[in-house]
Protein backbone atom coordinates (compact mmCIF):
# COMPACT_ATOMS: atom_id res chain seq x y z
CA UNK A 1 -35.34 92.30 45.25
CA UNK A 2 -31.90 94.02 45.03
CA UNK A 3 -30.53 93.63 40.92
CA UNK A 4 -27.09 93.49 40.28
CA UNK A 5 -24.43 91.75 37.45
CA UNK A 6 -22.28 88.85 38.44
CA UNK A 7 -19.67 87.19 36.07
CA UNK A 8 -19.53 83.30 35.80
CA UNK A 9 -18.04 80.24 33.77
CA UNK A 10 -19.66 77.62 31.96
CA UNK A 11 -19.25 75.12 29.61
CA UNK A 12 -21.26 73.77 26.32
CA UNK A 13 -20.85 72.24 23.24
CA UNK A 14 -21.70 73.98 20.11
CA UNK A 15 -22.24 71.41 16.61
CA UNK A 16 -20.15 73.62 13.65
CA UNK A 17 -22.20 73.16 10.67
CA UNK A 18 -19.67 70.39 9.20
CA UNK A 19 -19.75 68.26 12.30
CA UNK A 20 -23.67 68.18 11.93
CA UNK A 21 -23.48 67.73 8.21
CA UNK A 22 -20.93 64.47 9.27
CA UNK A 23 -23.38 63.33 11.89
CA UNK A 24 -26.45 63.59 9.35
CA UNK A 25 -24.81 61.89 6.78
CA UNK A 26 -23.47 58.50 8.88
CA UNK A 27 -27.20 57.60 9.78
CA UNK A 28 -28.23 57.71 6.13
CA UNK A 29 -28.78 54.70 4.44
CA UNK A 30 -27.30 54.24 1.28
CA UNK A 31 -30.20 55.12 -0.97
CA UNK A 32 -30.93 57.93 1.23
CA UNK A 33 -27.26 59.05 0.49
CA UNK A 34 -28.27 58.93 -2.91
CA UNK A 35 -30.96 61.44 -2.77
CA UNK A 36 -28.86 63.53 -0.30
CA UNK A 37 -25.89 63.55 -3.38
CA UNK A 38 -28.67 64.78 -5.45
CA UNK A 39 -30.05 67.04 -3.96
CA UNK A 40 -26.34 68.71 -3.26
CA UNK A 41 -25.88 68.38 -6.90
CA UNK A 42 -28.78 70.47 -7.38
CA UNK A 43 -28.02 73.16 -5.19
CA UNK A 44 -24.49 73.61 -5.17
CA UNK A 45 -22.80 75.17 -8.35
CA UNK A 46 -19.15 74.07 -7.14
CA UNK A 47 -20.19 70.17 -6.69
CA UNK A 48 -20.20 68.19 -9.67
CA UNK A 49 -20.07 64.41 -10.75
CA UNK A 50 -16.61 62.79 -11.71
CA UNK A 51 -16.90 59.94 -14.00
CA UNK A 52 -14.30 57.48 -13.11
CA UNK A 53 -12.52 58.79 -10.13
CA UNK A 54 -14.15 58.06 -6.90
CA UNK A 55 -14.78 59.35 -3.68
CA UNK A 56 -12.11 57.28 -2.02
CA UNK A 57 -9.75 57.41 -5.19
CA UNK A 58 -9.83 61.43 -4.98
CA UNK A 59 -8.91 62.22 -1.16
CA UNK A 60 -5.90 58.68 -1.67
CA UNK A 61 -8.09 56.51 0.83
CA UNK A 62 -6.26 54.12 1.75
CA UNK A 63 -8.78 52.27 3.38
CA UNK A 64 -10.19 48.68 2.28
CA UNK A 65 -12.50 49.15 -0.71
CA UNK A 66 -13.59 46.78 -3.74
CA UNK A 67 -16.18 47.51 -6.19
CA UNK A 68 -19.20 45.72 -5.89
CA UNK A 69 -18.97 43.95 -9.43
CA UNK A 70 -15.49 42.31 -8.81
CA UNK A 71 -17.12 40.29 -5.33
CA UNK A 72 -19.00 37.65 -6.53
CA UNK A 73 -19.63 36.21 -2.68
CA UNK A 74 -22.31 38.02 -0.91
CA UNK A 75 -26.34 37.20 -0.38
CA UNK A 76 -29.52 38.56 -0.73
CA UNK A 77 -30.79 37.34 2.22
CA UNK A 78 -31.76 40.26 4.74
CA UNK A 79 -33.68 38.21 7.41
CA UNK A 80 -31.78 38.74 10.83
CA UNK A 81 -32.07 35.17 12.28
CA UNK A 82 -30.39 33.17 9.45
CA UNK A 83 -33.63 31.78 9.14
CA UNK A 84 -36.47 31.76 6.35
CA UNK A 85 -38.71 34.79 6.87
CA UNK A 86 -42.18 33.54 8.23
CA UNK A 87 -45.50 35.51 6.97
CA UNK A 88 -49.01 35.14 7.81
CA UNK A 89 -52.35 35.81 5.81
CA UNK A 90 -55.41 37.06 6.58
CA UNK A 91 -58.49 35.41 5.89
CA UNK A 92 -61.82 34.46 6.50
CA UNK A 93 -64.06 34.37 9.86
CA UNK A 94 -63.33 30.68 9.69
CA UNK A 95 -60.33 30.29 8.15
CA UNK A 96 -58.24 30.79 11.85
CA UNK A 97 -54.85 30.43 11.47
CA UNK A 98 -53.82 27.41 9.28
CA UNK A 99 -49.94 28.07 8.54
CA UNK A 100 -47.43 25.60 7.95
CA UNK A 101 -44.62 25.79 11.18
CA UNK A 102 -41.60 24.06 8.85
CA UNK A 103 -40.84 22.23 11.47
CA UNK A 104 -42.83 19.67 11.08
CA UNK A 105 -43.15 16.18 8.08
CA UNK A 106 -45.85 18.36 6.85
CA UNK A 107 -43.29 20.53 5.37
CA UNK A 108 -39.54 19.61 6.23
CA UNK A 109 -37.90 22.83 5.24
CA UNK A 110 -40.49 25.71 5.31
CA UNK A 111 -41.76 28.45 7.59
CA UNK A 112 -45.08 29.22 5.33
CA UNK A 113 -46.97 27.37 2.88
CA UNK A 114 -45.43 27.64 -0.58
CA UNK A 115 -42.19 28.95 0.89
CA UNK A 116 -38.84 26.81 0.38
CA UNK A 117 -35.79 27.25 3.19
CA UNK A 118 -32.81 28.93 2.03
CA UNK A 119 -29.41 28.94 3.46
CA UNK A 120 -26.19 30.85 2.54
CA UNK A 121 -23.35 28.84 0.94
CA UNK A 122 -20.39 29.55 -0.41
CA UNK A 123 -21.56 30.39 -3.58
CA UNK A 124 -23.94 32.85 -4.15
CA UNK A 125 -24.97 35.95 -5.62
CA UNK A 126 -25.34 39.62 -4.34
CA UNK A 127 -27.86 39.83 -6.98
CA UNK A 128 -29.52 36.83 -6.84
CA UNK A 129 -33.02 37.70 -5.10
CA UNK A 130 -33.24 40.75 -8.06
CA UNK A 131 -36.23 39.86 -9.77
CA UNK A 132 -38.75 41.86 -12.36
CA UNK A 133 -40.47 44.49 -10.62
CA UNK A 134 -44.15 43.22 -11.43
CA UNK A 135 -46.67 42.91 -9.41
CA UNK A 136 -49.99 40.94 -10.02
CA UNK A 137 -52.35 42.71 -11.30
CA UNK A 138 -49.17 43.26 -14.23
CA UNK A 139 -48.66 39.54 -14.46
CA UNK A 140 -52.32 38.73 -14.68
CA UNK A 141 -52.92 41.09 -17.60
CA UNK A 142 -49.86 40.17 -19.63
CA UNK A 143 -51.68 36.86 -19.48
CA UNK A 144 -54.85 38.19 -20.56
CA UNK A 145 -52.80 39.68 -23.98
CA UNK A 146 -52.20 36.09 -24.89
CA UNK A 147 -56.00 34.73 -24.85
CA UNK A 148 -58.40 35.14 -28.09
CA UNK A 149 -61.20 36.81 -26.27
CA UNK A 150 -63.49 39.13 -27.30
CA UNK A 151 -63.99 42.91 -26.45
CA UNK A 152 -66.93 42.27 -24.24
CA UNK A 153 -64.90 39.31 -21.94
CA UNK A 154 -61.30 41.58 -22.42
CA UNK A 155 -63.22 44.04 -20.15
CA UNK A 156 -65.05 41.27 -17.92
CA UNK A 157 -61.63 39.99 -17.14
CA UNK A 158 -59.75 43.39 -16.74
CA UNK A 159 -62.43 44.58 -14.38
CA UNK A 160 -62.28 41.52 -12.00
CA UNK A 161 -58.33 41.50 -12.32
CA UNK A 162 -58.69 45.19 -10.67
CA UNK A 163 -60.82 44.64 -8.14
CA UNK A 164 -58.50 41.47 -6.90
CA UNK A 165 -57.56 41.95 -2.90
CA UNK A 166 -54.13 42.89 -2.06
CA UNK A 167 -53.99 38.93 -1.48
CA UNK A 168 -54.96 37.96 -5.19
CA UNK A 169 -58.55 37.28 -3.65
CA UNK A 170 -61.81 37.95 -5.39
CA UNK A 171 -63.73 38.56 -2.33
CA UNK A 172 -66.46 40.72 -3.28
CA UNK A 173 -69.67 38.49 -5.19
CA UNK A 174 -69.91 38.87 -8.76
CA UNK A 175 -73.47 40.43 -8.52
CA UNK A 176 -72.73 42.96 -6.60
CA UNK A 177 -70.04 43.76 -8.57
CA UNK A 178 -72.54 43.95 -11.41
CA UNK A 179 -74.49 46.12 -9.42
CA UNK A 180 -71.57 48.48 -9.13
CA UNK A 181 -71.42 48.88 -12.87
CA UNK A 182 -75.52 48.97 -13.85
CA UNK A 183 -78.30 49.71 -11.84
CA UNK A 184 -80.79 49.27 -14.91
CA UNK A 185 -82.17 45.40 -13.55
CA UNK A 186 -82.32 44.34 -17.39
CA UNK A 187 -78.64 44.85 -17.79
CA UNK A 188 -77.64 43.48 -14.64
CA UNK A 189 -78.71 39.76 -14.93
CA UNK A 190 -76.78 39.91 -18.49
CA UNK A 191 -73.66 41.56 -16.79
CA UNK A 192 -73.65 39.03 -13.71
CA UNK A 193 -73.64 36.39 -16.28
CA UNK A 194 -70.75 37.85 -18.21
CA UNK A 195 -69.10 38.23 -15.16
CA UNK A 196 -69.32 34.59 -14.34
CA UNK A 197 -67.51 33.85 -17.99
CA UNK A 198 -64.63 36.14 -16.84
CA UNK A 199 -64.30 34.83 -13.42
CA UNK A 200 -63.77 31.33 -14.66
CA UNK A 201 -61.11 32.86 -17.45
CA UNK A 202 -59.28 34.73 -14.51
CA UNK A 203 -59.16 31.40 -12.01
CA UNK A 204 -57.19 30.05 -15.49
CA UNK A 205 -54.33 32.04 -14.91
CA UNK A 206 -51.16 31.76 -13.45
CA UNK A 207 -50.70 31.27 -10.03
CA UNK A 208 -53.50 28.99 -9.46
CA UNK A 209 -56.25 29.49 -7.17
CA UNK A 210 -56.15 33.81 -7.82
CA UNK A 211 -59.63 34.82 -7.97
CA UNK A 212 -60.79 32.57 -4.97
CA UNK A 213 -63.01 34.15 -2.50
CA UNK A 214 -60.86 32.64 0.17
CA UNK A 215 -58.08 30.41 1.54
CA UNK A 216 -59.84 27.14 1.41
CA UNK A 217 -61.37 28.35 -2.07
CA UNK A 218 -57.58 28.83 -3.69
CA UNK A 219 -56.32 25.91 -1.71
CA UNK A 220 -59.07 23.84 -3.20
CA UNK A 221 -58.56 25.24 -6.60
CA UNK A 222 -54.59 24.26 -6.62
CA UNK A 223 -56.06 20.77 -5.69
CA UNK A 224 -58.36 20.48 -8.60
CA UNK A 225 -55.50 21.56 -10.81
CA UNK A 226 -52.54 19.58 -9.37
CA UNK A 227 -54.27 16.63 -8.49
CA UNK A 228 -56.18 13.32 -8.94
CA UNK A 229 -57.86 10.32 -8.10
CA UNK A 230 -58.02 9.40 -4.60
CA UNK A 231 -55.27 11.84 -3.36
CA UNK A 232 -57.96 14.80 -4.81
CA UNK A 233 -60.80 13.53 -3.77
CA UNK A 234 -59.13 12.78 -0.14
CA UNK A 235 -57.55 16.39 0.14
CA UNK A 236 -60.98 18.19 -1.29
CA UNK A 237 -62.74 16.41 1.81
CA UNK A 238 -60.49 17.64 3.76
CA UNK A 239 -60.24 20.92 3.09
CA UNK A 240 -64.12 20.97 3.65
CA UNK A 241 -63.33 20.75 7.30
CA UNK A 242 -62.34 24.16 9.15
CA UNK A 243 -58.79 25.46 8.87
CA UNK A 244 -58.83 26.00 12.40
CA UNK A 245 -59.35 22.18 12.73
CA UNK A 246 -56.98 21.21 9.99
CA UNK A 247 -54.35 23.35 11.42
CA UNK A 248 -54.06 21.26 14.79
CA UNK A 249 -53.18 18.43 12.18
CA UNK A 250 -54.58 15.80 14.31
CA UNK A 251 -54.49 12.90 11.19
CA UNK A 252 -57.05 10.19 13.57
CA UNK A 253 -59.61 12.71 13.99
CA UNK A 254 -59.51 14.27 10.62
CA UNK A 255 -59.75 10.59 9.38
CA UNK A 256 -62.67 9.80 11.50
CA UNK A 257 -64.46 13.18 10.61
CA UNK A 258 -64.03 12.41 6.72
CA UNK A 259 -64.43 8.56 7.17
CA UNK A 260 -61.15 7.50 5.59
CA UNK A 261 -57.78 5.62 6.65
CA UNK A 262 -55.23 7.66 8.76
CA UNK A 263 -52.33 7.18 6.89
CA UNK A 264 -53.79 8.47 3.34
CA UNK A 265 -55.02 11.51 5.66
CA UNK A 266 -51.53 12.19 6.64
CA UNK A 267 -50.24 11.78 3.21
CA UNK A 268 -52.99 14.53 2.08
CA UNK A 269 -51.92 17.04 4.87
CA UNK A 270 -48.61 16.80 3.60
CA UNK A 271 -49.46 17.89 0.58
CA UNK A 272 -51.79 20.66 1.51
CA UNK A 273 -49.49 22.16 3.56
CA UNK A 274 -47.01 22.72 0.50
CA UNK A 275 -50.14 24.40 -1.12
CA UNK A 276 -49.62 28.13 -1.50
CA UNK A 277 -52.38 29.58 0.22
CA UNK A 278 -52.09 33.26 -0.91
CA UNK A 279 -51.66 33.76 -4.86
CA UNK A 280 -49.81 37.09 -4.53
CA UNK A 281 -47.30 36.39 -1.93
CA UNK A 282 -44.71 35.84 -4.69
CA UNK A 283 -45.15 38.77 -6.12
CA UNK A 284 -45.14 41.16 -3.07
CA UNK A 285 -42.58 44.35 -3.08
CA UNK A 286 -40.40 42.55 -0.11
CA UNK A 287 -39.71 39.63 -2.63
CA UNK A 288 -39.09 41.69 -5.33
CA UNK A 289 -36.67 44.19 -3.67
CA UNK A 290 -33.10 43.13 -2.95
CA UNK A 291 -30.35 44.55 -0.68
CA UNK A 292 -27.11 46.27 -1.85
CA UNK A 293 -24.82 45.81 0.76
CA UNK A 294 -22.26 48.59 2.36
CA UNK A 295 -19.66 46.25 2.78
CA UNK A 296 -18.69 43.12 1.79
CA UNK A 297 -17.04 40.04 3.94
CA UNK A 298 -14.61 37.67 2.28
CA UNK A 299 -13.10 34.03 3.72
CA UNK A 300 -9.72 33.96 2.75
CA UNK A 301 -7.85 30.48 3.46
CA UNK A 302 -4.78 30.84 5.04
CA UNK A 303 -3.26 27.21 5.44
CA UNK A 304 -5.22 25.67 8.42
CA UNK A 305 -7.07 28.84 9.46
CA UNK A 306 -9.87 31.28 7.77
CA UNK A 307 -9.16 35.29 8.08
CA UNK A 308 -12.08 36.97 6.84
CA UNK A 309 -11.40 40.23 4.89
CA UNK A 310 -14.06 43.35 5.03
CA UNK A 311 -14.05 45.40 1.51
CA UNK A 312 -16.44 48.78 1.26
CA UNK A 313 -18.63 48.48 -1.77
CA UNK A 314 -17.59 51.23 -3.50
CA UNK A 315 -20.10 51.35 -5.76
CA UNK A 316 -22.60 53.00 -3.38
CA UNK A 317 -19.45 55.65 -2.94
CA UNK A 318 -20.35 59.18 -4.94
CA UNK A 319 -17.97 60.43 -7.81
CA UNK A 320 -18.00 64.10 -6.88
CA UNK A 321 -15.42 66.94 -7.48
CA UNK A 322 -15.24 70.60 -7.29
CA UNK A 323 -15.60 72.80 -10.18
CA UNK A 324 -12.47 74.33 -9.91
CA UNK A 325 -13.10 76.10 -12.82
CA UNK A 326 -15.59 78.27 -11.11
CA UNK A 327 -13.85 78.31 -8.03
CA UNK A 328 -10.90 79.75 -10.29
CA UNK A 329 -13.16 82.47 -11.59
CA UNK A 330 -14.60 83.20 -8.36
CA UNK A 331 -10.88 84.28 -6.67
CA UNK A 332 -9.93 86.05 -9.06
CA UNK A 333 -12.90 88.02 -9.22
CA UNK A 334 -14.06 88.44 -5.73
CA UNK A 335 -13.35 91.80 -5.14
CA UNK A 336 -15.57 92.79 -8.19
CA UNK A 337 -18.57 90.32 -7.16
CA UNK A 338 -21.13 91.49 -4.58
CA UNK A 339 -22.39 88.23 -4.06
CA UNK A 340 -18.73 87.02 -3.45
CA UNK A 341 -19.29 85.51 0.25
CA UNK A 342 -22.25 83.72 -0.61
CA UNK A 343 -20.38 82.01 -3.55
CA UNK A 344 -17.38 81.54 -1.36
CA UNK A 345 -19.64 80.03 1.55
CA UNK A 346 -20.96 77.18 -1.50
CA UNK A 347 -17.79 76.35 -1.91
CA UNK A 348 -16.62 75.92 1.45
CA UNK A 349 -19.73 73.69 1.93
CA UNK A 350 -18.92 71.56 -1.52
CA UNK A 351 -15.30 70.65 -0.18
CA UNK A 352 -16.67 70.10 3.20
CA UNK A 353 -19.48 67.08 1.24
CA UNK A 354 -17.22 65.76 -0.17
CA UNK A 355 -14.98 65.09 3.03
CA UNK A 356 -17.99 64.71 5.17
CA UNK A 357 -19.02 61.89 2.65
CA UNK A 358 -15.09 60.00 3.01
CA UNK A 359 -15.15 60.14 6.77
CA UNK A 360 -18.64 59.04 6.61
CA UNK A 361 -17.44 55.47 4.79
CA UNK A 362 -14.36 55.40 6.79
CA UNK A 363 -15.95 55.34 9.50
CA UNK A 364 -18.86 52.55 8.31
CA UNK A 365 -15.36 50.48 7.40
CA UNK A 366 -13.98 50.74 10.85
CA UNK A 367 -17.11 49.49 12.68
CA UNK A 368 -17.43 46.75 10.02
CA UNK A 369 -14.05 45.50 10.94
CA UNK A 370 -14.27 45.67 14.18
CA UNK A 371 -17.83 43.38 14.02
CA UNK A 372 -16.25 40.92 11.66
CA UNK A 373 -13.27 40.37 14.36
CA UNK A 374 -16.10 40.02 17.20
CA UNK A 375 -18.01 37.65 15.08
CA UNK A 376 -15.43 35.64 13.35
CA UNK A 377 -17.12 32.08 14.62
CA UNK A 378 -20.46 33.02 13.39
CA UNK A 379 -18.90 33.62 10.00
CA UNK A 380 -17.18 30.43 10.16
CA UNK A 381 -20.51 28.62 11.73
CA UNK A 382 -23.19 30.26 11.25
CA UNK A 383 -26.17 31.73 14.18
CA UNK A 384 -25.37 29.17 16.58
CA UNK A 385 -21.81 30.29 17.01
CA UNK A 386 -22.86 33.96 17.30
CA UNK A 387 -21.08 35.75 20.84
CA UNK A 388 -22.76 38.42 22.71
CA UNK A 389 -21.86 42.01 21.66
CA UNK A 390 -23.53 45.11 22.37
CA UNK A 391 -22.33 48.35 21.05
CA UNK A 392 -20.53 50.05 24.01
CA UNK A 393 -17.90 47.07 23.28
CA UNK A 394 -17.13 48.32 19.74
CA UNK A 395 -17.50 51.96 20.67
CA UNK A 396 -14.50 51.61 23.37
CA UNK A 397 -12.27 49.60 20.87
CA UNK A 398 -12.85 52.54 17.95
CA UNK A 399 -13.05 55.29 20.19
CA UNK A 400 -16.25 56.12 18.99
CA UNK A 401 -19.26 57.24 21.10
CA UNK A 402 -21.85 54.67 21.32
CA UNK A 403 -24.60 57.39 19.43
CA UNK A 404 -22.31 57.15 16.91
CA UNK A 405 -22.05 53.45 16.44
CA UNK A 406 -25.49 53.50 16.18
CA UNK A 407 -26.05 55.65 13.65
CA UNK A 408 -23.53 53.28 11.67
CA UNK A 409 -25.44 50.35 12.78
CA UNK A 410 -28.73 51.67 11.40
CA UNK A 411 -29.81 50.58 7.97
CA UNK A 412 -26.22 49.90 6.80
CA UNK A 413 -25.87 45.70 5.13
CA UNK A 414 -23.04 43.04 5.57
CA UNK A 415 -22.50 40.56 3.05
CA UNK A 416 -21.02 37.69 4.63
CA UNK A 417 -20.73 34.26 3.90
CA UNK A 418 -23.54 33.29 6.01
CA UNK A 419 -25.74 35.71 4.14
CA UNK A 420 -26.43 39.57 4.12
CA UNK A 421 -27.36 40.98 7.56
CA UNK A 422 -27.81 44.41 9.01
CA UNK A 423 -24.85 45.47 11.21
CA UNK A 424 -27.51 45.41 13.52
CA UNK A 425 -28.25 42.06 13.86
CA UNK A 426 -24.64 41.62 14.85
CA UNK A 427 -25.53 42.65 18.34
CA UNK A 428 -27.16 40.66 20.87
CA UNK A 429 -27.47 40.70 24.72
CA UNK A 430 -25.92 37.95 26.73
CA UNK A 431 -26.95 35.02 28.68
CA UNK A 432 -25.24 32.74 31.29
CA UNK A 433 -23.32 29.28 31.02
CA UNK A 434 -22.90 27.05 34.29
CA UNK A 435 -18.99 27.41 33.10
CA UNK A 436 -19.29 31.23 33.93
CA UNK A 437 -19.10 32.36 29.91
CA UNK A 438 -21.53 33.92 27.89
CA UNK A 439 -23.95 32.93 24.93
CA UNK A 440 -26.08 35.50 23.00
CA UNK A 441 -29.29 35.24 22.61
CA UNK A 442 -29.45 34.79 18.41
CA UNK A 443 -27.32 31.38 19.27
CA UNK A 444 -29.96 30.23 21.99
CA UNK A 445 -32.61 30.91 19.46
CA UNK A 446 -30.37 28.65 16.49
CA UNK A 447 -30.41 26.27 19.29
CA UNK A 448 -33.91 26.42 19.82
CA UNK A 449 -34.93 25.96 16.40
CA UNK A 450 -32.40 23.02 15.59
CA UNK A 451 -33.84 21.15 18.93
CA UNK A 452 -37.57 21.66 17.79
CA UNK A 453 -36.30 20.96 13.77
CA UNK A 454 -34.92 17.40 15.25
CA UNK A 455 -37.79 16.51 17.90
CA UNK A 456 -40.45 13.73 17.60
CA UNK A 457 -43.35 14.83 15.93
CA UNK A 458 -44.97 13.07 17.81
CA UNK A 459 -43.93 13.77 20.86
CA UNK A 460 -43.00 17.12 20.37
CA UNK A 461 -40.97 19.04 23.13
CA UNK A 462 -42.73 21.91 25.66
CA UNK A 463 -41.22 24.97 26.20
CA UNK A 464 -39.88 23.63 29.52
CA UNK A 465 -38.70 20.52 28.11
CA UNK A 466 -36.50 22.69 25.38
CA UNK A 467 -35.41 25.14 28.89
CA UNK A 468 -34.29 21.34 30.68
CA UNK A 469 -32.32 20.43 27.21
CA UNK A 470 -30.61 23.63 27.18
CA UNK A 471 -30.08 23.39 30.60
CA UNK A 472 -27.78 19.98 30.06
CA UNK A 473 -25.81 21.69 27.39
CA UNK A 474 -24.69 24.64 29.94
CA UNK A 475 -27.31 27.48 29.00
CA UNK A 476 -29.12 29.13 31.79
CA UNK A 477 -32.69 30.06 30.07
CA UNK A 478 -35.75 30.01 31.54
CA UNK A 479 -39.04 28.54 30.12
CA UNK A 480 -40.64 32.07 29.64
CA UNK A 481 -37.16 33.42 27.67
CA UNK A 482 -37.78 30.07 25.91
CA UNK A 483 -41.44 30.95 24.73
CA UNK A 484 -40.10 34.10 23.57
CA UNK A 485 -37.68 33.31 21.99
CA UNK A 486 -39.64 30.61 19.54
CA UNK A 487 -42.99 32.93 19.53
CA UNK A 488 -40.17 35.59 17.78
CA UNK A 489 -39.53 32.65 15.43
CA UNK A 490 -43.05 32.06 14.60
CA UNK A 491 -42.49 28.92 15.83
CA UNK A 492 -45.95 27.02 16.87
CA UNK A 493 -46.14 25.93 20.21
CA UNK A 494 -45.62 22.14 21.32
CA UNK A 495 -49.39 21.18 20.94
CA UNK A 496 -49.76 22.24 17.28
CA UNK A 497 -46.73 20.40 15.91
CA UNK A 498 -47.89 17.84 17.15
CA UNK A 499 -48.74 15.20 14.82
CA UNK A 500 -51.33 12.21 15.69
């Protein structure tokens, strides 16, 4: 093999240090930001905080901004389908899935048990779902302050609240979590029954039915406390039956099983089913957590018509300067300090934050806008009005590359007046009309839901009857997209809403 040199041309892209800093930066979230501005702070001796004078303020943005206190129309709301967030729970061998569909007279406006419906309106409150951070355990043993006990039950009842499930349930038996504390057999029968003493203390508390062994336990519980006469005694028979059985609902053979009239057997699974069947769901970290939004969507009324204006929340915007006191120092003595280019290099990279920061929210503004003008009917109407969009369309009207748009569609929030979304739920594939236009697929889902919300419960409609419906109306979608679609929703299929 003969060796010799050749000369050739070629071409690549090389990422300058700022450029990755830039890219980095505009896929951060803004808590992650946060952390990032920290840790800068920590390592950089030219970046510093500026009270007062913001990011935007510094470099004269001129951009759209508004401090987050001054907006008083935005949402907690972060689920993506403009609908109530549906949960499940875990429970026993026998306990099968019992969960309320909200779709149903069982329980007009929820998803779950023990869960209301919430829509946006006009008025509401970016901090609104900001609650206490406190969970159980926390609540249970405030609770425990306020009761005249003595030492001996104090303990009984702090042990058992510890050793609570992450659902609120007691699930292990009281003797053998006596056995885990003694294994002398003369202390043990004492400790089981001091056990039992603090076990009926902790089913006391607040929510009702924590400390049940299971779901029909704690449902059964909320019964005893909530209600009586023949309503109690109706529902207690009831939930005697499996869940699995009491989930399908079916009122004339739950009323033959139990041996009483129909209609006070429908009356009594209407009530269960706004029974909460899982005492810490209230107090779980996605309840308690709440959503600061990157930007902020107003209506503004403009005779007949509605413009919507996009604001950045410039709250979430760093107030950072250079020291340009040591920067001062550090020119004029330069030629005396050895360590010169390293000190020169911080500052380099301190100015270069700071702008990599402003383009970064720039550029989260200009993708905003350009969503809100895409989407100005489903701000004025809500999911059903929402138009296909994916994000090669806004990356061609900003001249942005489509990585980039999603990096700025990842983990960044909207507050609009139909509640707080990420920008990605703003994008949705398309489907067909017989007029030759387009529908996205969050609007066939809103449609979906609104058909089954409005069906007879008795007569509930199949998947292929909702794919026929839709079919009148224009929208070509298939029995199987159908399915999906309300199996994403958590939406029970035609045979369990049904109602005997």
């Amino acid at each position: 093999m003969k060796q010799g040199l050749s000369l050739g041309f070629s071409q690549s892209l090389t990422l300058t240090p700022q450029l990755q800093q830039s890219i980095r930066l505009l896929q951060l979230s803004s808590l992650e930001l946060e952390q990032e501005v920290e840790q800068q702070l920590a390592l950089n001796p030219f970046l510093e905080r500026e009270d007062g004078v913001s990011v935007a303020e510094q470099f004269e943005y001129e951009g759209d901004y508004a401090p987050q206190a001054t907006l008083d129309k935005a949402s907690t709301s972060t689920d993506a389908d403009d609908e109530p967030a549906s949960e499940s729970f875990e429970s026993e061998s026998e306990d099968l899935s019992w969960e309320g569909d909200g779709l149903s007279d069982l329980a007009p406006n929820d998803t779950e048990w023990g869960v209301e419906a919430s829509r946006a309106s006009d008025d509401f409150d970016p901090f609104g779902g900001l609650s206490l951070a406190q969970d159980l355990t926390e609540h249970l043993k405030r609770q425990a302050l306020h009761l005249r006990l003595s030492p001996t039950d104090a303990v009984s009842l702090d042990f058992l609240i510890e050793s609570l499930d992450e659902r609120g349930f007691l699930v292990e038996p009281i003797e053998e979590l006596a056995q885990s504390l003694t294994t002398d057999v003369g202390d043990l029968e004492r400790l089981v029954d001091q056990l039992c003493i603090a076990k009926q203390w902790l089913q006391n508390l607040e929510p009702t039915g924590v400390g049940a062994a299971n779901v029909t336990e704690c449902l059964r519980l909320q019964v005893l406390a909530t209600h009586s006469g023949d309503t109690q005694q109706v529902m207690l028979q009831l939930l005697e039956q499996p869940l699995s059985v009491l989930a399908r609902r079916n009122s004339k053979q739950l009323g033959a099983a139990i041996s009483c009239d129909e209609r006070l057997v429908q009356e009594a699974l209407q009530r269960i089913a706004k029974l909460e069947p899982l005492p810490s769901r209230r107090f779980s970290p996605t309840n308690n957590s709440v959503v600061i939004p990157d930007v902020f969507v107003r209506a503004v009324k403009h005779k007949s018509s509605v413009n919507f204006v996009t604001l950045l929340n410039t709250d979430l915007m760093p107030r950072l300067k250079v020291d340009e006191i040591t920067a001062r120092l550090l020119k004029i003595h330069k030629a005396r300090e050895t360590k010169s280019e390293a000190m020169q290099q911080a500052l380099m990279e301190a100015r270069g934050f700071i702008k990599a920061i402003t383009q970064r929210f720039d550029t989260v503004l200009r993708v905003a806008k350009a969503i809100v003008a895409r989407q100005g009917q489903f701000l004025q109407h809500g999911a059903v009005a929402m138009r296909p969009l994916v994000l090669r369309d806004i990356a061609d009207e900003l001249g942005l590359h489509e990585s980039t748009v999603s990096r700025v569609t990842t983990s960044k929030y909207m507050a609009t007046p139909q509640g707080t979304f990420e920008f990605k739920y703003f994008f949705d594939a398309s489907l067909g009309t017989d007029s030759g236009g387009e529908t996205s697929g969050t609007a066939v889902r809103a449609l979906i839901a609104q058909l089954i919300h409005a069906e007879n419960k008795i007569k509930p409609l199949s998947d292929g009857k909702l794919a026929e419906v839709l079919a009148k109306q224009g929208i070509e979608c298939a029995r199987r997209t159908v399915a999906k679609y309300r199996e994403a929703m958590r939406i029970p299929t035609a045979s369990l809403r049904k109602i005997a």
